[in-house]
C-alpha atoms as a PDB file:
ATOM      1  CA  UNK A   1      17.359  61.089  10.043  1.00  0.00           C
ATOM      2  CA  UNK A   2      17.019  58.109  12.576  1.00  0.00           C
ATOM      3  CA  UNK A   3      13.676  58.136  14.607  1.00  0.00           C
ATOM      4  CA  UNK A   4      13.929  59.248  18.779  1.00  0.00           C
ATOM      5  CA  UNK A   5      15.040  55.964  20.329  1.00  0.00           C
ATOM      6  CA  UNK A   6      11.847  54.442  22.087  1.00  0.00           C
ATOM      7  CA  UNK A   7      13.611  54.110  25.080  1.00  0.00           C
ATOM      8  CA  UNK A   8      14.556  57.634  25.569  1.00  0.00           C
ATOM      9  CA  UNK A   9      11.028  58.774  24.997  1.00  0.00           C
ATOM     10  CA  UNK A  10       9.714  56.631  27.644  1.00  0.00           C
ATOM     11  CA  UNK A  11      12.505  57.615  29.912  1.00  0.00           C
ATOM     12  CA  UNK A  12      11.593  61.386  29.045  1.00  0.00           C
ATOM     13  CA  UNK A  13       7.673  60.638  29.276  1.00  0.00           C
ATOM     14  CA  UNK A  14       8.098  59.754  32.917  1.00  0.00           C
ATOM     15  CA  UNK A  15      10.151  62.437  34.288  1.00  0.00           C
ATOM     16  CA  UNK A  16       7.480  63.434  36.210  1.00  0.00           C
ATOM     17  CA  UNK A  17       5.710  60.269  37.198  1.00  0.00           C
ATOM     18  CA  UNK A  18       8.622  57.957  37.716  1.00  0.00           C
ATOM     19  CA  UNK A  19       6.508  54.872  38.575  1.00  0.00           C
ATOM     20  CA  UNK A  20       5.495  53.734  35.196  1.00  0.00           C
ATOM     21  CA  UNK A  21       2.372  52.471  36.094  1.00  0.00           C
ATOM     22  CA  UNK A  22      -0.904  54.508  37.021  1.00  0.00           C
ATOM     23  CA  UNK A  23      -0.696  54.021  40.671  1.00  0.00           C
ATOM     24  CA  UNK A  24       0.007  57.015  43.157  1.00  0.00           C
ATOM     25  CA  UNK A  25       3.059  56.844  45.807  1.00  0.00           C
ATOM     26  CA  UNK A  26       0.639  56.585  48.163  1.00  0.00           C
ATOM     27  CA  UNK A  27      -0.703  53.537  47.413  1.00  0.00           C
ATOM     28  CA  UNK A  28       3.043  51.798  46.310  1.00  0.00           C
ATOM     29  CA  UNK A  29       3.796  52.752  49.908  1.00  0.00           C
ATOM     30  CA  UNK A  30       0.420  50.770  51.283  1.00  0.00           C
ATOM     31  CA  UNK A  31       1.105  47.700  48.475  1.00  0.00           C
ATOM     32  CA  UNK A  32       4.873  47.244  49.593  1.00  0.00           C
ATOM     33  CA  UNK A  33       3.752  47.660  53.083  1.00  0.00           C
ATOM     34  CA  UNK A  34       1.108  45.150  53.157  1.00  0.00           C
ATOM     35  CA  UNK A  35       3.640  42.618  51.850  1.00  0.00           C
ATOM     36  CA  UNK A  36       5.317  42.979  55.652  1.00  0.00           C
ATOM     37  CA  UNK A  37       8.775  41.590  54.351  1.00  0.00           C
ATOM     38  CA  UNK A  38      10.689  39.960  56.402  1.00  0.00           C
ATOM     39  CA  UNK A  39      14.525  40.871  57.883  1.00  0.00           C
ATOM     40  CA  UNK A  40      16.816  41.008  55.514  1.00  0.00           C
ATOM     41  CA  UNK A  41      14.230  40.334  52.677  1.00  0.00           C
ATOM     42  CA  UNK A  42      16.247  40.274  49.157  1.00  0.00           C
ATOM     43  CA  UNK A  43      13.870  41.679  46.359  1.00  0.00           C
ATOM     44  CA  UNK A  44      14.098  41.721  42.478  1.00  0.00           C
ATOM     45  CA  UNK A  45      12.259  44.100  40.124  1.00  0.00           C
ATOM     46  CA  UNK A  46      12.187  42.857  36.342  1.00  0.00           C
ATOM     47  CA  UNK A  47      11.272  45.619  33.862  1.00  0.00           C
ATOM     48  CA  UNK A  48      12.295  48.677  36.929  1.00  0.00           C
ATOM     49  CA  UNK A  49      12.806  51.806  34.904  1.00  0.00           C
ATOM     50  CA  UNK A  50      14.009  54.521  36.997  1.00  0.00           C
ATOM     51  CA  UNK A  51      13.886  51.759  40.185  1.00  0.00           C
ATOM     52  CA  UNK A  52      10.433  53.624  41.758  1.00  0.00           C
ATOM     53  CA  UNK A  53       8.839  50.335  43.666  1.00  0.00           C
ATOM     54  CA  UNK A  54      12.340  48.865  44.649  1.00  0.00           C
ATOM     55  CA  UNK A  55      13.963  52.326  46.134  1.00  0.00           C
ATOM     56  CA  UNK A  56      10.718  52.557  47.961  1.00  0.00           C
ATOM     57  CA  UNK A  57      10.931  48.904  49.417  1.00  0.00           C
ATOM     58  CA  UNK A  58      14.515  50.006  50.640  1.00  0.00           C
ATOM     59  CA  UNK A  59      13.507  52.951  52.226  1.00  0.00           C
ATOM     60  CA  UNK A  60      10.918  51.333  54.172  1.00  0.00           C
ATOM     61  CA  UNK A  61      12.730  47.995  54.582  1.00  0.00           C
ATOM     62  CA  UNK A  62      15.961  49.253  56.012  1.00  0.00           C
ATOM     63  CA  UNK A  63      17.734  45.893  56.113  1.00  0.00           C
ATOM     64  CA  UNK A  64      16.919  44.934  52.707  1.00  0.00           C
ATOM     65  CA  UNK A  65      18.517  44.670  49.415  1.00  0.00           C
ATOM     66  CA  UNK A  66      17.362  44.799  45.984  1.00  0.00           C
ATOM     67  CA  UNK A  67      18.242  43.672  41.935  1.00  0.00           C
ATOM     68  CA  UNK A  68      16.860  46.313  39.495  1.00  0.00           C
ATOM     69  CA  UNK A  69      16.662  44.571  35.764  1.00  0.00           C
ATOM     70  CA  UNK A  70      15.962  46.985  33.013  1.00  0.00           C
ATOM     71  CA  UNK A  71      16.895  47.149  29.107  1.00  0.00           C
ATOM     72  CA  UNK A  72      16.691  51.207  29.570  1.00  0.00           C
ATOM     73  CA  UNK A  73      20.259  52.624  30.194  1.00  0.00           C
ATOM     74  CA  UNK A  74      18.503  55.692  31.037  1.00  0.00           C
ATOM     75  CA  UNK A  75      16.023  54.668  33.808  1.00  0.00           C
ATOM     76  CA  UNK A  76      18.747  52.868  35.381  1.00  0.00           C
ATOM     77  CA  UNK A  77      20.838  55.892  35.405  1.00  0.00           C
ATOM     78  CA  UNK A  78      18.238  57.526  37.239  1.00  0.00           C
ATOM     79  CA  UNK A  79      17.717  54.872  39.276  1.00  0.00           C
ATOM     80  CA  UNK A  80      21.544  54.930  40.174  1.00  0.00           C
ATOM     81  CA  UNK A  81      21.283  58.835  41.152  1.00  0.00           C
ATOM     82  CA  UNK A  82      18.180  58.266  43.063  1.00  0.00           C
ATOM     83  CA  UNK A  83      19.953  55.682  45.076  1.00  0.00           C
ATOM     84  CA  UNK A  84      22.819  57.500  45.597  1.00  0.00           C
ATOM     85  CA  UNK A  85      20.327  60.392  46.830  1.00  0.00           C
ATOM     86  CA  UNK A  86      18.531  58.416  49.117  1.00  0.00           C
ATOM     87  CA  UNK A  87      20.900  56.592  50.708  1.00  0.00           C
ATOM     88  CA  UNK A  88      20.741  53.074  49.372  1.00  0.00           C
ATOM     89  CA  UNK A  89      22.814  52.417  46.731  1.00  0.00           C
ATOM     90  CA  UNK A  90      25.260  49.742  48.634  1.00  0.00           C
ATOM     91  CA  UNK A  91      21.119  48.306  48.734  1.00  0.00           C
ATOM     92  CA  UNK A  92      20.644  47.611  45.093  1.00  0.00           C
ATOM     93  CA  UNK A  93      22.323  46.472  41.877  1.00  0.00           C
ATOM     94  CA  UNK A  94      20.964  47.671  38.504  1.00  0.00           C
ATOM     95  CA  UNK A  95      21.677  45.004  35.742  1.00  0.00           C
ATOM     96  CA  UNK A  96      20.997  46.315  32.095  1.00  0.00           C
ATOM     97  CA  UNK A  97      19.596  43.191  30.854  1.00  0.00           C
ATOM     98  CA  UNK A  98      16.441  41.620  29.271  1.00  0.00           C
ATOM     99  CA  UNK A  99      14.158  41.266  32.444  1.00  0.00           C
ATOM    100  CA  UNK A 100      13.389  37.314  30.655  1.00  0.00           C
ATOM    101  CA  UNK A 101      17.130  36.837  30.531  1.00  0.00           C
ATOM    102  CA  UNK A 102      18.132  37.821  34.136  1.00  0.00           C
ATOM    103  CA  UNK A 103      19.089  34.584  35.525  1.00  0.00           C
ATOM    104  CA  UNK A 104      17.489  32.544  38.259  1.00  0.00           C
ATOM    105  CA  UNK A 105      20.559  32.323  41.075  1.00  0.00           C
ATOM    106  CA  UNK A 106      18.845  32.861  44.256  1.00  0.00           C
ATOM    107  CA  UNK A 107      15.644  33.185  45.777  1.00  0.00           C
ATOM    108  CA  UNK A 108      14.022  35.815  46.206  1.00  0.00           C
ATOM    109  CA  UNK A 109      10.983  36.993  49.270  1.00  0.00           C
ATOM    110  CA  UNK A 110      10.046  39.509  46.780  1.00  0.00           C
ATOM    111  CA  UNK A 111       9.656  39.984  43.268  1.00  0.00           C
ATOM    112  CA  UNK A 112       8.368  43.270  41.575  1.00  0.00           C
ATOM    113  CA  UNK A 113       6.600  43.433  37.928  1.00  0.00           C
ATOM    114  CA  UNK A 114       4.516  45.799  37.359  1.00  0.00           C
ATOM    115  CA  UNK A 115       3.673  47.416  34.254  1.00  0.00           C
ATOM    116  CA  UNK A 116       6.274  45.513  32.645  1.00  0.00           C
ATOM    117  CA  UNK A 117       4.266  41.941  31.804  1.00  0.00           C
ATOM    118  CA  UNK A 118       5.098  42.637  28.123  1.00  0.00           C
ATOM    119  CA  UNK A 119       8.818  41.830  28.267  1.00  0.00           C
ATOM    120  CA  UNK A 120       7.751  37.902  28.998  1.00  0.00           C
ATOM    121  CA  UNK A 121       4.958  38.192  26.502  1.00  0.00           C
ATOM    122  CA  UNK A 122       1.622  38.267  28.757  1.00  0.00           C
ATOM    123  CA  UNK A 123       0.638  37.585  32.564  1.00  0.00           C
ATOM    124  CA  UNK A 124       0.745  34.364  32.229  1.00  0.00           C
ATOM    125  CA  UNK A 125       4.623  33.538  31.270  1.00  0.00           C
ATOM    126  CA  UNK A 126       5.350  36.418  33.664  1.00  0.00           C
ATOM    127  CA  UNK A 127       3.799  34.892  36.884  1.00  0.00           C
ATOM    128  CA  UNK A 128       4.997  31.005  35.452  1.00  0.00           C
ATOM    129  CA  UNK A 129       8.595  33.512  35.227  1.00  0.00           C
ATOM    130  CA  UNK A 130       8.319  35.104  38.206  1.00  0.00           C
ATOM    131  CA  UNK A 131       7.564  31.927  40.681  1.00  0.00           C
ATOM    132  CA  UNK A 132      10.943  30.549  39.410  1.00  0.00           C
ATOM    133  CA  UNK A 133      12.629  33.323  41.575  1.00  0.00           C
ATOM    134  CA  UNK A 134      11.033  33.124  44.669  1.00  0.00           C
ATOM    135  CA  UNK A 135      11.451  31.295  47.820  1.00  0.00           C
ATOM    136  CA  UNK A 136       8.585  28.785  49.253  1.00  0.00           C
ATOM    137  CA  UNK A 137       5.792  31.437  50.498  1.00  0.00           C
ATOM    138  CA  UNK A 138       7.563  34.295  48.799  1.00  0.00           C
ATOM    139  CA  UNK A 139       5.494  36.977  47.149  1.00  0.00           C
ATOM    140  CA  UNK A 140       4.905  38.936  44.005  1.00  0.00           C
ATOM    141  CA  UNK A 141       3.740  42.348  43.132  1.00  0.00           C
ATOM    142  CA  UNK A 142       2.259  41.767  39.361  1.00  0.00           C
ATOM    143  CA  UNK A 143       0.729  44.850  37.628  1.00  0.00           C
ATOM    144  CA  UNK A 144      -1.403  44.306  34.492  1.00  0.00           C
ATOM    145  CA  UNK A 145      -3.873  45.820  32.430  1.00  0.00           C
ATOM    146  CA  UNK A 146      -7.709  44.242  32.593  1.00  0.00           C
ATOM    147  CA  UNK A 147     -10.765  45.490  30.435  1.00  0.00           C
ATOM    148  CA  UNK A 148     -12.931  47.777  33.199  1.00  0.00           C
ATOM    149  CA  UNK A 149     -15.659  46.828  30.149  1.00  0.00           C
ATOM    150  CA  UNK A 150     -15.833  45.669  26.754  1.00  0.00           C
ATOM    151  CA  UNK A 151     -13.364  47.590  24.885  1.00  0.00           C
ATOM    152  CA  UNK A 152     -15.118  49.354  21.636  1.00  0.00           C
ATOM    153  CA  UNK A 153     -13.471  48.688  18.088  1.00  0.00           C
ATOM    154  CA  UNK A 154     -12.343  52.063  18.377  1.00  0.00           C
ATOM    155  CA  UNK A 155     -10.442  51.661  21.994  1.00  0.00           C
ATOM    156  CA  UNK A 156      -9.072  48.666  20.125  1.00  0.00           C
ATOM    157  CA  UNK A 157      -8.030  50.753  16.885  1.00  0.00           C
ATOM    158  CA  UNK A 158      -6.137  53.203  19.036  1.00  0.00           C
ATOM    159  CA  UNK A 159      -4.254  50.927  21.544  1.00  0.00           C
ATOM    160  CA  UNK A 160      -3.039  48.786  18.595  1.00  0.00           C
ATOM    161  CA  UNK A 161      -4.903  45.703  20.291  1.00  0.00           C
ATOM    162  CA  UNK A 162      -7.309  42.993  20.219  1.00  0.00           C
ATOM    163  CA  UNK A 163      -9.422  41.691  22.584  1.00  0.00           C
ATOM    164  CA  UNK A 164      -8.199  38.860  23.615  1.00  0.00           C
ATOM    165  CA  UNK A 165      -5.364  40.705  24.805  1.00  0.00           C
ATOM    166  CA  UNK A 166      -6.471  41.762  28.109  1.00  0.00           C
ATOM    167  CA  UNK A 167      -8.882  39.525  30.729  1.00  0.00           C
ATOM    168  CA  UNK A 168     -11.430  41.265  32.898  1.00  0.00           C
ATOM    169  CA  UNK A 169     -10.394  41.379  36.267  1.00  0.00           C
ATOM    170  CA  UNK A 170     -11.608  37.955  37.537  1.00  0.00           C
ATOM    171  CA  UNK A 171     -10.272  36.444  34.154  1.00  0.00           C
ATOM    172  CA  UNK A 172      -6.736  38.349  35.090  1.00  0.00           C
ATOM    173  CA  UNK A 173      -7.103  37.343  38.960  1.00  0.00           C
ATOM    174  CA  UNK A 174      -7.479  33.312  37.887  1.00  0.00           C
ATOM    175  CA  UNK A 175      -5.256  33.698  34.965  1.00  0.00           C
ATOM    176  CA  UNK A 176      -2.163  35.173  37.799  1.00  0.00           C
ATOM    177  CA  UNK A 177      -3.179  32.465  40.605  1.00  0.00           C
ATOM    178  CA  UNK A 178      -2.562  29.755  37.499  1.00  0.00           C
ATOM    179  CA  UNK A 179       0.914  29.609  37.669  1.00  0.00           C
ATOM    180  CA  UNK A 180       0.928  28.370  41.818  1.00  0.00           C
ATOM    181  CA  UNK A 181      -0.345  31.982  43.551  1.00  0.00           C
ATOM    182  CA  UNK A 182      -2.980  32.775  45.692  1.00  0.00           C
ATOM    183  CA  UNK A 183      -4.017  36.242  45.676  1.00  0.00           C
ATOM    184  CA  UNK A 184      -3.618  37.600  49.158  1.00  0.00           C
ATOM    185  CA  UNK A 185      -4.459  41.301  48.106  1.00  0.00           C
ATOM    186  CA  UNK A 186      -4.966  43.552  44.790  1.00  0.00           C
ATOM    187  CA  UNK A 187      -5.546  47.246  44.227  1.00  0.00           C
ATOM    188  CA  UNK A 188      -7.384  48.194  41.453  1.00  0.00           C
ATOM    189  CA  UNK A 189      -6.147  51.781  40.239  1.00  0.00           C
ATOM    190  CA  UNK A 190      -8.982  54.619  39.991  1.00  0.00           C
ATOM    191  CA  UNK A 191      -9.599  56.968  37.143  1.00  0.00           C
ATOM    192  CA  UNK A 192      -7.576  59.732  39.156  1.00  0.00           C
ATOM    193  CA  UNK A 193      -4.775  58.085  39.088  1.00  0.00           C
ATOM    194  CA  UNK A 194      -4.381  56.956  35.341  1.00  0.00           C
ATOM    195  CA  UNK A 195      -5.394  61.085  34.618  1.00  0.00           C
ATOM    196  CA  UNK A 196      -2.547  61.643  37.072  1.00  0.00           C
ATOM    197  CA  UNK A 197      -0.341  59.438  34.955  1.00  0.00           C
ATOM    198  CA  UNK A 198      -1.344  59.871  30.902  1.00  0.00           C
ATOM    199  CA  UNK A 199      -0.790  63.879  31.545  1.00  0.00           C
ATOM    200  CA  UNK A 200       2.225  63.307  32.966  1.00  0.00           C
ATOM    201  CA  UNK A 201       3.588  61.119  30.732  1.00  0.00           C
ATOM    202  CA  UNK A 202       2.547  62.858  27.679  1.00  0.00           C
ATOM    203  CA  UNK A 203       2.885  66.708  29.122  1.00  0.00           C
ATOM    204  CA  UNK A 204       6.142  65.954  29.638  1.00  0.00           C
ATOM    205  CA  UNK A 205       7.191  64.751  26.237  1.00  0.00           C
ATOM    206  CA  UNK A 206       5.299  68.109  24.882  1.00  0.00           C
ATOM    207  CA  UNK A 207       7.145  70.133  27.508  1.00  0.00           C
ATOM    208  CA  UNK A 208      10.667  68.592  26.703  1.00  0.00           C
ATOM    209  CA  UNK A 209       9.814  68.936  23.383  1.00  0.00           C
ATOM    210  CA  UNK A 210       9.376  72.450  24.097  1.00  0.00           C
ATOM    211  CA  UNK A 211      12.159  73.248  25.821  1.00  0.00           C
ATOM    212  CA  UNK A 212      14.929  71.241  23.605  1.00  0.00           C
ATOM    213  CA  UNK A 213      14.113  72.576  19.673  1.00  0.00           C
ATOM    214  CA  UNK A 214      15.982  70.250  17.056  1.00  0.00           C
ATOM    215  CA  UNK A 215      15.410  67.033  15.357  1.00  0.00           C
ATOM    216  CA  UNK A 216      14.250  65.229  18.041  1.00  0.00           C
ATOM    217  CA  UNK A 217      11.417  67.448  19.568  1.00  0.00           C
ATOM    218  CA  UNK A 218       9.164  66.820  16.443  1.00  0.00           C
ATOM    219  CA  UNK A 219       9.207  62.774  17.145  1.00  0.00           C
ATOM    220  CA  UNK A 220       8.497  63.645  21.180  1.00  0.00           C
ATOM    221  CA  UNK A 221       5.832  65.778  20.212  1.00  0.00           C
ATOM    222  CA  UNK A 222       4.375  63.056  17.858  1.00  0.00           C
ATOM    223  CA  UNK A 223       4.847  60.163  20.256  1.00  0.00           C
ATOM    224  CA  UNK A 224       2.793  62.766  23.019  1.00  0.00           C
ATOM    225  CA  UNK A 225       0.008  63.592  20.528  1.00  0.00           C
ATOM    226  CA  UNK A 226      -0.692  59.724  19.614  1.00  0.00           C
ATOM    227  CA  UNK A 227      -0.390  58.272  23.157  1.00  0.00           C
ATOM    228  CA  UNK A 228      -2.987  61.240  24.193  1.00  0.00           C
ATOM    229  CA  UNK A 229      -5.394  60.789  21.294  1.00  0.00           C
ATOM    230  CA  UNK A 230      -5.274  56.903  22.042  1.00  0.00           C
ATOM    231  CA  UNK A 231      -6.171  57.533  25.455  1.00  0.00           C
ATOM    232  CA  UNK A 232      -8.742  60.520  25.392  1.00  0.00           C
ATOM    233  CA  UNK A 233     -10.525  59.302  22.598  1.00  0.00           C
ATOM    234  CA  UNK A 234      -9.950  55.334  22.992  1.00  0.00           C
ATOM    235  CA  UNK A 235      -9.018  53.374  26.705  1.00  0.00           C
ATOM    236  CA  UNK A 236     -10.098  56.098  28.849  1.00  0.00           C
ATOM    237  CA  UNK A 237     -12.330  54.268  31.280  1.00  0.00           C
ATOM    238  CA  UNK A 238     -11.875  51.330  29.214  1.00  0.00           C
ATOM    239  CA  UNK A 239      -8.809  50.091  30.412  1.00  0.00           C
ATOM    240  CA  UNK A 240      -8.196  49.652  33.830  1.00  0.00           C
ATOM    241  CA  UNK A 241      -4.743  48.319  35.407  1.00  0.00           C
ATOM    242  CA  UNK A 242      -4.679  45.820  38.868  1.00  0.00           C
ATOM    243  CA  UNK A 243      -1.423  45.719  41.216  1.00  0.00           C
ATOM    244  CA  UNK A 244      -1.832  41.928  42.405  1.00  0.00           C
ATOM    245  CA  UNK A 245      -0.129  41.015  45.907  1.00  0.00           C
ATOM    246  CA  UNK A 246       0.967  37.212  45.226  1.00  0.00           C
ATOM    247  CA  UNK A 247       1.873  34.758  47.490  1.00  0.00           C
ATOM    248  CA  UNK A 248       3.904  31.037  45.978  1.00  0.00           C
ATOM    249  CA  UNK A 249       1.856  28.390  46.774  1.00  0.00           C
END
């Protein structure tokens, strides 16, 4: 019996916590905000999932438009209804693509990654990625994961990592502003918030699993299990996760 795809746990994990990062709406509301784009700003989000940070740029940048990239079929389809629900979809176009393959046609004022550094393979060929999109002076929202302290061997055992594999946060400030960026604000999630988002993400997988008996509720209910042992009993207060406000220099 074939394994539950990966993509359609992740899309199930964050049914209810659509942004796939641990950061509250309130505070993707006061990020997008403090960006102050510009009329008729065109934005791009690589790696969108269900299209959280974009639909909310939309709805508070009425004359803007937006490219969602995403390899899940299944975020973007929730992205798509969203859209369609809140009014925007003539807004946005949802390309089911590689985020490192989308191609570099226009300039951008705004370019979202966050959470998503992994499809380029680390902050720093995602910002040296990113720049390539955006106008002179444009900005970037870059999420990324930062030791809050030394990780223990154990934090390292669960999360599958090593530690060179995360910066602390001035190492992940100067290793962003490398590629041409200043750093003209950051928000540095609290403890509250990644609770907020590892229950969600793996009570929902338990609850699904649950609800929908058959062969694929015993590989959601594994998937919840390990992600919650790895993060009770590992990165809890270990790892902590910076939304970075970018401007091109």
């Amino acid at each position: 019996m074939d394994p539950m795809d990966r993509q359609l746990i992740s899309h199930l994990a964050h049914r209810d916590h659509p942004i796939a990062a641990p950061v509250s709406g309130a505070q993707v509301t006061r990020l997008l905000r403090r960006a102050r784009l510009s009329e008729g700003a065109r934005i791009l989000d690589l790696g969108c999932g269900e299209g959280a940070w974009a639909l909310r740029a939309l709805a508070m940048y009425h004359d803007a438009t937006a490219d969602g990239v995403d390899i899940s079929a299944e975020g973007l389809k929730a992205a798509e209804r969203m859209a369609e629900m809140q009014g925007v979809w003539e807004r946005i176009r949802l390309h089911n693509k590689p985020a490192a393959d989308f191609p570099v046609a226009e300039q951008y004022d705004l370019v979202l990654c966050v959470g998503a550094t992994h499809a380029f393979g680390g902050l720093v060929p995602t910002v040296e990625h990113v720049r390539r999109y955006l106008r002179p002076n444009g900005l970037a929202l870059v999420g990324e994961g930062f030791w809050e302290r030394e990780p223990t061997p154990e934090a390292l055992t669960r999360l599958g990592a090593d530690p060179s594999e995360y910066l602390d946060l001035p190492g992940t400030v100067a290793a962003a502003e490398s590629a041409g960026f200043d750093t003209v604000y950051a928000y540095t999630s609290d403890l509250s918030e990644w609770d907020d988002y590892e229950w969600s993400w793996t009570g929902s997988l338990l609850r699904w699993a649950n609800e929908h008996p058959g062969p694929d509720a015993a590989d959601a209910r594994s998937a919840a299990l390990d992600h919650r042992d790895a993060w009770l009993h590992g990165y809890r207060g270990v790892l902590g996760f910076v939304t970075l406000l970018l401007q091109r220099t």
